[in-house]
Structures are given as C-alpha cells and as structure tokens.
N, C-alpha and C. Protein backbone atom coordinates (compact mmCIF):
# COMPACT_ATOMS: atom_id res chain seq x y z
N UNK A 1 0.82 -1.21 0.00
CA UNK A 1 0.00 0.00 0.00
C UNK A 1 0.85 1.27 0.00
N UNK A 2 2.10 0.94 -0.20
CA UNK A 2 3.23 2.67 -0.22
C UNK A 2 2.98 3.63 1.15
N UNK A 3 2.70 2.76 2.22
CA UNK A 3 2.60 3.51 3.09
C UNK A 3 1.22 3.81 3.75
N UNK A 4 0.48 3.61 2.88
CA UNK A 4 -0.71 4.67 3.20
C UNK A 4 -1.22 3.85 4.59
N UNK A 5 -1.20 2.69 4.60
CA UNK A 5 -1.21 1.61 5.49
C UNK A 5 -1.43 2.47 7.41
N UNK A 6 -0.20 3.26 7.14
CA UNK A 6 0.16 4.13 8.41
C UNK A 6 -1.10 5.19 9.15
N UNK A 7 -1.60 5.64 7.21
CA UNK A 7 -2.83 6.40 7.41
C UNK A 7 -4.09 6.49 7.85
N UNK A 8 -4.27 4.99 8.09
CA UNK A 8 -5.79 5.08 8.00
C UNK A 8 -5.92 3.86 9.43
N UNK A 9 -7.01 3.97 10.19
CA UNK A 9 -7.19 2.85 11.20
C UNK A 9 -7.25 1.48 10.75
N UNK A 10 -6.63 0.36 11.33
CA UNK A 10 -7.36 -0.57 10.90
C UNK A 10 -8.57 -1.31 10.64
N UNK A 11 -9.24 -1.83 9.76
CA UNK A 11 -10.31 -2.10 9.88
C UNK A 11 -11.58 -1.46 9.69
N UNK A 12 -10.99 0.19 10.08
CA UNK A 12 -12.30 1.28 9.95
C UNK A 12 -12.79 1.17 8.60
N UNK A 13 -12.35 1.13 7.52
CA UNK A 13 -12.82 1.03 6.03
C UNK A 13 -14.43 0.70 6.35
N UNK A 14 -15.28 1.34 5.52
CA UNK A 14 -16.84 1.00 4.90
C UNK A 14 -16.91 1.21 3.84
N UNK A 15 -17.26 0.51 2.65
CA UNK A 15 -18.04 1.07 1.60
C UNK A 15 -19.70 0.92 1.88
N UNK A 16 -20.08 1.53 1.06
CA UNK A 16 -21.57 1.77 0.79
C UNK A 16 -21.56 2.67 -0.70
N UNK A 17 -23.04 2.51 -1.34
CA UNK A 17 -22.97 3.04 -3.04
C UNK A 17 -23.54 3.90 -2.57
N UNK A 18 -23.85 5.19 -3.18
CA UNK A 18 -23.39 6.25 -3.78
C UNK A 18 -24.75 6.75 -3.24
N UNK A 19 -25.16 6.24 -3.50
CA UNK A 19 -27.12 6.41 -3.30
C UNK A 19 -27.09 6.09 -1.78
N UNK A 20 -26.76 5.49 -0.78
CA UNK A 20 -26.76 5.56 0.24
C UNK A 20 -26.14 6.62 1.05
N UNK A 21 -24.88 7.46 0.68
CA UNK A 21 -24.40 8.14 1.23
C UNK A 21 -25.53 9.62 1.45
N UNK A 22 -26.64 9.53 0.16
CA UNK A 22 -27.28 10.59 0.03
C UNK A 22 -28.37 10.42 1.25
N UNK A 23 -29.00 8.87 1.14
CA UNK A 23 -30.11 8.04 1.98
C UNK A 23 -30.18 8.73 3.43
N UNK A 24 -28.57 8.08 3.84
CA UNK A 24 -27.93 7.96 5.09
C UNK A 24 -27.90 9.81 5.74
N UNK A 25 -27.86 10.54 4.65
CA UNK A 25 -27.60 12.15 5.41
C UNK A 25 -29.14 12.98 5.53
N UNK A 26 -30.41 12.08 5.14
CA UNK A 26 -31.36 12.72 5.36
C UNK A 26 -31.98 12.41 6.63
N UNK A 27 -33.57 12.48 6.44
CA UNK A 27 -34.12 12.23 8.10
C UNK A 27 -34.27 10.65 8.19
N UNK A 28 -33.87 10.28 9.46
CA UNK A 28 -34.06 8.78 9.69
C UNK A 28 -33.39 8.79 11.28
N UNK A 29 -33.45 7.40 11.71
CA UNK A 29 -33.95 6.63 12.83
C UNK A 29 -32.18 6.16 13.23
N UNK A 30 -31.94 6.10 14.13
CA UNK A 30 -30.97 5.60 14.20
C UNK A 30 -30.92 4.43 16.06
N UNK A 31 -30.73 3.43 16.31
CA UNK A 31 -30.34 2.83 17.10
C UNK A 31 -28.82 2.68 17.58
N UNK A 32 -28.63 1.78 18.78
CA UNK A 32 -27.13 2.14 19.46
C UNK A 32 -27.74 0.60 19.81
N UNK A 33 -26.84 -0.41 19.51
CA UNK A 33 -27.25 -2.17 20.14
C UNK A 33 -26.21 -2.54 20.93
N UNK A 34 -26.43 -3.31 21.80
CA UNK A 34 -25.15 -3.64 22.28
C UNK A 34 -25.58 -5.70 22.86
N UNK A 35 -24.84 -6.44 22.18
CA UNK A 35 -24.90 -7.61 21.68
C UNK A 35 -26.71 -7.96 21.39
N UNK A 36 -27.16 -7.60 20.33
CA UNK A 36 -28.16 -7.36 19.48
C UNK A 36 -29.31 -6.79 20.47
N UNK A 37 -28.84 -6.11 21.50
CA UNK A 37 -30.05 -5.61 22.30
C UNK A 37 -30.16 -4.01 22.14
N UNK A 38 -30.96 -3.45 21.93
CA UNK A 38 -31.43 -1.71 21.38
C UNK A 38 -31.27 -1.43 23.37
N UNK A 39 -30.01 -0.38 22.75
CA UNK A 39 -29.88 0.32 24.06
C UNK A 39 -30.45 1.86 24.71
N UNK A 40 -30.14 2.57 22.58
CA UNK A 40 -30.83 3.70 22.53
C UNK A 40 -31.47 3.86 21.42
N UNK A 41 -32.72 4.64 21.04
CA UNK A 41 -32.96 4.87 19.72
C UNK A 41 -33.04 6.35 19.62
N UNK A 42 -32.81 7.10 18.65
CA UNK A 42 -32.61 8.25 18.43
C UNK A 42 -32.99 8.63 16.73
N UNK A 43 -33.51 9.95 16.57
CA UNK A 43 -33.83 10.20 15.18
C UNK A 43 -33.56 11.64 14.84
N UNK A 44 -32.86 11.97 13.83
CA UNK A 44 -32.68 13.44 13.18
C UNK A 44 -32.98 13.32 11.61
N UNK A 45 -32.70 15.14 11.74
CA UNK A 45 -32.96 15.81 10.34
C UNK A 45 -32.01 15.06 9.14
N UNK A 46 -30.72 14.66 9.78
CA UNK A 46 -29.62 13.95 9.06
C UNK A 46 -29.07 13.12 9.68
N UNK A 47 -29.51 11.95 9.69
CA UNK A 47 -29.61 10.75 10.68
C UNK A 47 -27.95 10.39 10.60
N UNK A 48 -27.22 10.10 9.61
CA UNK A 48 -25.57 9.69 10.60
C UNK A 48 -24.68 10.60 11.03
N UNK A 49 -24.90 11.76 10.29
CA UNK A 49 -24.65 12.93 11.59
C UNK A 49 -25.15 13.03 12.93
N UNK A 50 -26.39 12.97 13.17
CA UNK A 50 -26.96 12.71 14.54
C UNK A 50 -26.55 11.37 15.00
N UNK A 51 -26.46 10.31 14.33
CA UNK A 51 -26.06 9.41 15.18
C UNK A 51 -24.36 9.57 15.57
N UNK A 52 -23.66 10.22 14.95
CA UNK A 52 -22.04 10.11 15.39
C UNK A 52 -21.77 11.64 15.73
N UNK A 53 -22.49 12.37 16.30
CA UNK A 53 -22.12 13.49 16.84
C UNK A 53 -21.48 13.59 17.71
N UNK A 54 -20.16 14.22 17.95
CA UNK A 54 -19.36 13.79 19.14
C UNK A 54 -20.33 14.23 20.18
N UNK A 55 -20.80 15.35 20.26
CA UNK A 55 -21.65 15.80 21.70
C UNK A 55 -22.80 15.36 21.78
N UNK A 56 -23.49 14.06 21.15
CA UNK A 56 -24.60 14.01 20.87
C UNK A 56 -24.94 13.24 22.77
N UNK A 57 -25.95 13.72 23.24
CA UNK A 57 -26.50 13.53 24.52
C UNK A 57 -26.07 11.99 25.31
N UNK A 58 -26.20 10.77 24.45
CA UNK A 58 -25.71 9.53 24.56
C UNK A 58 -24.19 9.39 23.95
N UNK A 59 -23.42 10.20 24.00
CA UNK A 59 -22.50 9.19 23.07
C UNK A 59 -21.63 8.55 23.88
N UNK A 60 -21.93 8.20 25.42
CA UNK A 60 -21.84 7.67 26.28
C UNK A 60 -21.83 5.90 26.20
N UNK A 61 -23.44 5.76 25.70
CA UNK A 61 -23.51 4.79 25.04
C UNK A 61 -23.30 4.45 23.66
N UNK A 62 -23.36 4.87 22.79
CA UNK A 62 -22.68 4.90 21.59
C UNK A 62 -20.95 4.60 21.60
N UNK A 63 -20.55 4.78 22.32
CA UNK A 63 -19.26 4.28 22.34
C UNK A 63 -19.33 2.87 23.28
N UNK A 64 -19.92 2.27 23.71
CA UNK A 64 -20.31 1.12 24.41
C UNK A 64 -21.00 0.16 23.15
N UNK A 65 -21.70 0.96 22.28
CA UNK A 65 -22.61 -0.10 21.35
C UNK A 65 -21.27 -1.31 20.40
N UNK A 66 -22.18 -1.88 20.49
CA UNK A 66 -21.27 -3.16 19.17
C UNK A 66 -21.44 -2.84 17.51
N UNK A 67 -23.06 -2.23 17.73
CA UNK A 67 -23.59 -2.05 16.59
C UNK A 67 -24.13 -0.90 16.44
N UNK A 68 -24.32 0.33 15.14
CA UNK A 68 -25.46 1.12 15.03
C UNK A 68 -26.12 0.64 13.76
N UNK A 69 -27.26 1.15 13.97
CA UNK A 69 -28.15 0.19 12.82
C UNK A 69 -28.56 2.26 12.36
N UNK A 70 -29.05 2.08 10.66
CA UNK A 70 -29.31 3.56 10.72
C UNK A 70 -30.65 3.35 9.55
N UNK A 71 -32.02 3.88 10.01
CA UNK A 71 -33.05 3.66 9.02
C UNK A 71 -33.35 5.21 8.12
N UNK A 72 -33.16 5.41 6.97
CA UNK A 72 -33.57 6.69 6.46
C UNK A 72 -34.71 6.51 6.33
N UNK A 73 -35.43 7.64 6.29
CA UNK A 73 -36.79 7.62 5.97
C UNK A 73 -37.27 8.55 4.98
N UNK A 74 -38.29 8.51 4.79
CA UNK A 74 -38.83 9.43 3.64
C UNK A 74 -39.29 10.70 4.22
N UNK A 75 -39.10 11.13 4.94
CA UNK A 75 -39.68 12.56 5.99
C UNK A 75 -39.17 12.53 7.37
N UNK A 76 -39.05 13.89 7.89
CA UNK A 76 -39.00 14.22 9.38
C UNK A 76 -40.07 13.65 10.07
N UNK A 77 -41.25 13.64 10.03
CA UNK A 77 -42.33 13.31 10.46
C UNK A 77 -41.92 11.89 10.27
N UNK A 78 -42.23 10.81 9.48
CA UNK A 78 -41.78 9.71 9.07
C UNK A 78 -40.77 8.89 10.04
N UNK A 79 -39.80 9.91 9.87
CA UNK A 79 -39.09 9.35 10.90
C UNK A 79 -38.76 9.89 12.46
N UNK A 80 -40.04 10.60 12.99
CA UNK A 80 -40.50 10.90 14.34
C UNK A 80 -41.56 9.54 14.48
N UNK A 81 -41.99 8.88 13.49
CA UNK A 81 -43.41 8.27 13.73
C UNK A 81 -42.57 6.51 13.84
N UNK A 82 -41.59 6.72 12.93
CA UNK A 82 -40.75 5.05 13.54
C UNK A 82 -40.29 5.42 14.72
N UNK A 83 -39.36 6.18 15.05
CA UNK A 83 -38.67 6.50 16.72
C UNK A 83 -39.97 5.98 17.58
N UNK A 84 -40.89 6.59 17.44
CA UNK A 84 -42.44 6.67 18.28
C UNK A 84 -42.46 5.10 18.37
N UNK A 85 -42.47 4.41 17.40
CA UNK A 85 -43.04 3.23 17.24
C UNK A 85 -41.84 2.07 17.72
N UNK A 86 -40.79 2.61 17.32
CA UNK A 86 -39.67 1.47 18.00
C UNK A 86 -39.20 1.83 19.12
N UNK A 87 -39.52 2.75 20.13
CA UNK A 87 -39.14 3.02 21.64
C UNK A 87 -40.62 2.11 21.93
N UNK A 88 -41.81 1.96 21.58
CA UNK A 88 -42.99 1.50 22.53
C UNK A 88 -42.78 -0.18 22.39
N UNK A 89 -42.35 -0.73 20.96
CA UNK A 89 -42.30 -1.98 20.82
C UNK A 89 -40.61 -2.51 21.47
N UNK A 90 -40.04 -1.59 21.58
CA UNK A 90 -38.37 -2.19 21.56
C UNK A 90 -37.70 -2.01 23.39
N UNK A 91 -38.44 -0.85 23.85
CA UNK A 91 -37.73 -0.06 25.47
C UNK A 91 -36.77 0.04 26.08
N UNK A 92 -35.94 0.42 24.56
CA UNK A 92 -34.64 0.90 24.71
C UNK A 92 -34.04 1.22 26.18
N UNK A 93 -32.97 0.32 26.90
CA UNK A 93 -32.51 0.75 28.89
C UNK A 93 -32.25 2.16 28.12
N UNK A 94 -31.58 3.00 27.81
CA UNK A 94 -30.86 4.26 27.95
C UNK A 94 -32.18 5.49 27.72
N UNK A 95 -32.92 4.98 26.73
CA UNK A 95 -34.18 5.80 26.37
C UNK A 95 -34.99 6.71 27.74
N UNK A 96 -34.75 7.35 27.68
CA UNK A 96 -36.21 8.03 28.99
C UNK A 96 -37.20 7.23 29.30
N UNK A 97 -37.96 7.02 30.09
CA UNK A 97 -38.91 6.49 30.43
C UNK A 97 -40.15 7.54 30.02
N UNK A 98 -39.87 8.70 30.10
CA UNK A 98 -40.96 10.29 30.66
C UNK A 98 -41.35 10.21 28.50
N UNK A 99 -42.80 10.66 28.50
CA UNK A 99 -43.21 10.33 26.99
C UNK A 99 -42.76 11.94 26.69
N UNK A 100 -42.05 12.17 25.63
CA UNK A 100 -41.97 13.38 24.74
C UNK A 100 -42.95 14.17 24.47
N UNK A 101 -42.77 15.45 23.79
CA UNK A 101 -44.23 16.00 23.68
C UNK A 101 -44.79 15.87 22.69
N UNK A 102 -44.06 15.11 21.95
CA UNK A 102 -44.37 14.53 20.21
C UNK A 102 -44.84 13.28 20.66
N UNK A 103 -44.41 12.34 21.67
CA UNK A 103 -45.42 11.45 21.76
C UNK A 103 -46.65 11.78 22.42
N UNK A 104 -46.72 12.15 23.49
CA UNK A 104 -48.20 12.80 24.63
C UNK A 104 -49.02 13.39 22.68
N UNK A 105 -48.61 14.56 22.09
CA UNK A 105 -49.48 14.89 21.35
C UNK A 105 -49.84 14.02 20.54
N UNK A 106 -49.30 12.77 20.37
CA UNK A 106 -49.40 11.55 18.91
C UNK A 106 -50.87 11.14 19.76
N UNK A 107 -50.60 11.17 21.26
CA UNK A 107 -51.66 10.32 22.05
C UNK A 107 -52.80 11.02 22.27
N UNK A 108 -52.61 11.96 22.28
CA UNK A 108 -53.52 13.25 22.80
C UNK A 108 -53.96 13.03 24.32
N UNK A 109 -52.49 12.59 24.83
CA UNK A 109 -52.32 12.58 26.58
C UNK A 109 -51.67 14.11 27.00
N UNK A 110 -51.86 14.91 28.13
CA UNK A 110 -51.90 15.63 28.46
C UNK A 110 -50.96 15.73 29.90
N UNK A 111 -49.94 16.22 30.24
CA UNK A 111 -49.03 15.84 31.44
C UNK A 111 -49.47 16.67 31.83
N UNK A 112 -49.49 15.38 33.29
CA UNK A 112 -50.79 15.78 34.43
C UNK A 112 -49.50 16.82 35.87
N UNK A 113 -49.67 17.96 35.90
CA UNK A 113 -49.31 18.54 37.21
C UNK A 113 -48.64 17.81 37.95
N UNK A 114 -47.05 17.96 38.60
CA UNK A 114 -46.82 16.99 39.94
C UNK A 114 -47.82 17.00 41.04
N UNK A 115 -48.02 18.52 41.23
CA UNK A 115 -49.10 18.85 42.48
C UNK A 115 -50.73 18.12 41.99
N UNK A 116 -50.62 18.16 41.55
CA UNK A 116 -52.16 17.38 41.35
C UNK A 116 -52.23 15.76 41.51
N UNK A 117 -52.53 15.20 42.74
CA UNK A 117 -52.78 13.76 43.57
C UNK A 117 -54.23 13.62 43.30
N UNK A 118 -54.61 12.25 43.15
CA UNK A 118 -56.00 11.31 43.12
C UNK A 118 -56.40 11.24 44.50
C-alpha cells in the first residue's frame, strides 16, 4: 500500500454506493445495540450525523454499542413516527422512560401537574 497503510485505522474502512451516502444524510432513525439488544434509539434531520455526533446527549452509550443500525426515511415526520413506534415496541434501557411532547401529542395525553394527587 506505499505507506498509506500508516494512514488510515485498521479495519475502519466502509463502503456503501453512492445512493446511500445521500439516503444515510437525510431524516431517519438511528439505534445504538449492544450484543443485538437496542440500548438507545434516536432520530434526526440527518440521521448519521446525529447518530455520530461527538456531543450528541448519549455518546456515552454509543461508544459502548457493538452495533449502530441507521433507518432513512422518507420525511422528518416519518421518521418521528418510527422513533415513536420502535421506543414503545423495543424499550430501549438508555431511552427516557418520561413520553416526549411529540409522543403525549401523537396520544392526545396531556401531562398531568406533579401537584395534582387522586
């Protein structure tokens, strides 16, 4: 390799075609697994930027994962409505427990007052 060998990490190499690189930078879903178990799920405007953001809120766990899995989607919305759907079926440990306000409004649940007891 003339050296270049020195340059680059081992192993880090990925390909992917051409059409994915475009896929991969729009809105979509991204997970954090760690031995095939969903630890976190997370979704942005440009999903493998958000998933490898150095400051991104988890990258705590993200550097713990084995795997990231990354779903593009066809819309922001789209891919607020898989996140929605794979935190209720999947219950990601790292995920919040407390529902978002994009989920409460999906539900048309309403967060109830601490001060307010039954």
């Amino acid at each position: 390799m003339n050296g270049s060998e020195q340059l680059v990490k081992p192993e880090a190499g990925r390909s992917f075609k051409g059409k994915d690189s475009a896929e991969l930078c729009g809105p979509g879903v991204h997970m954090f697994l760690e031995d095939g178990q969903p630890l976190y799920v997370g979704m942005g405007e440009n999903a493998l930027a958000r998933a490898s953001q150095a400051k991104h809120h988890k990258a705590y766990i993200r550097e713990s994962a084995d795997e990231i899995r990354i779903w593009p989607c066809v819309s922001l919305e789209a891919a607020k409505e898989l996140e929605t759907l794979l935190l209720g079926r999947l219950r990601p440990r790292f995920n919040s427990n407390n529902l978002t306000g994009y989920v409460r409004e999906l539900l048309g649940v309403k967060r109830t007052p601490a001060h307010v007891t039954n």
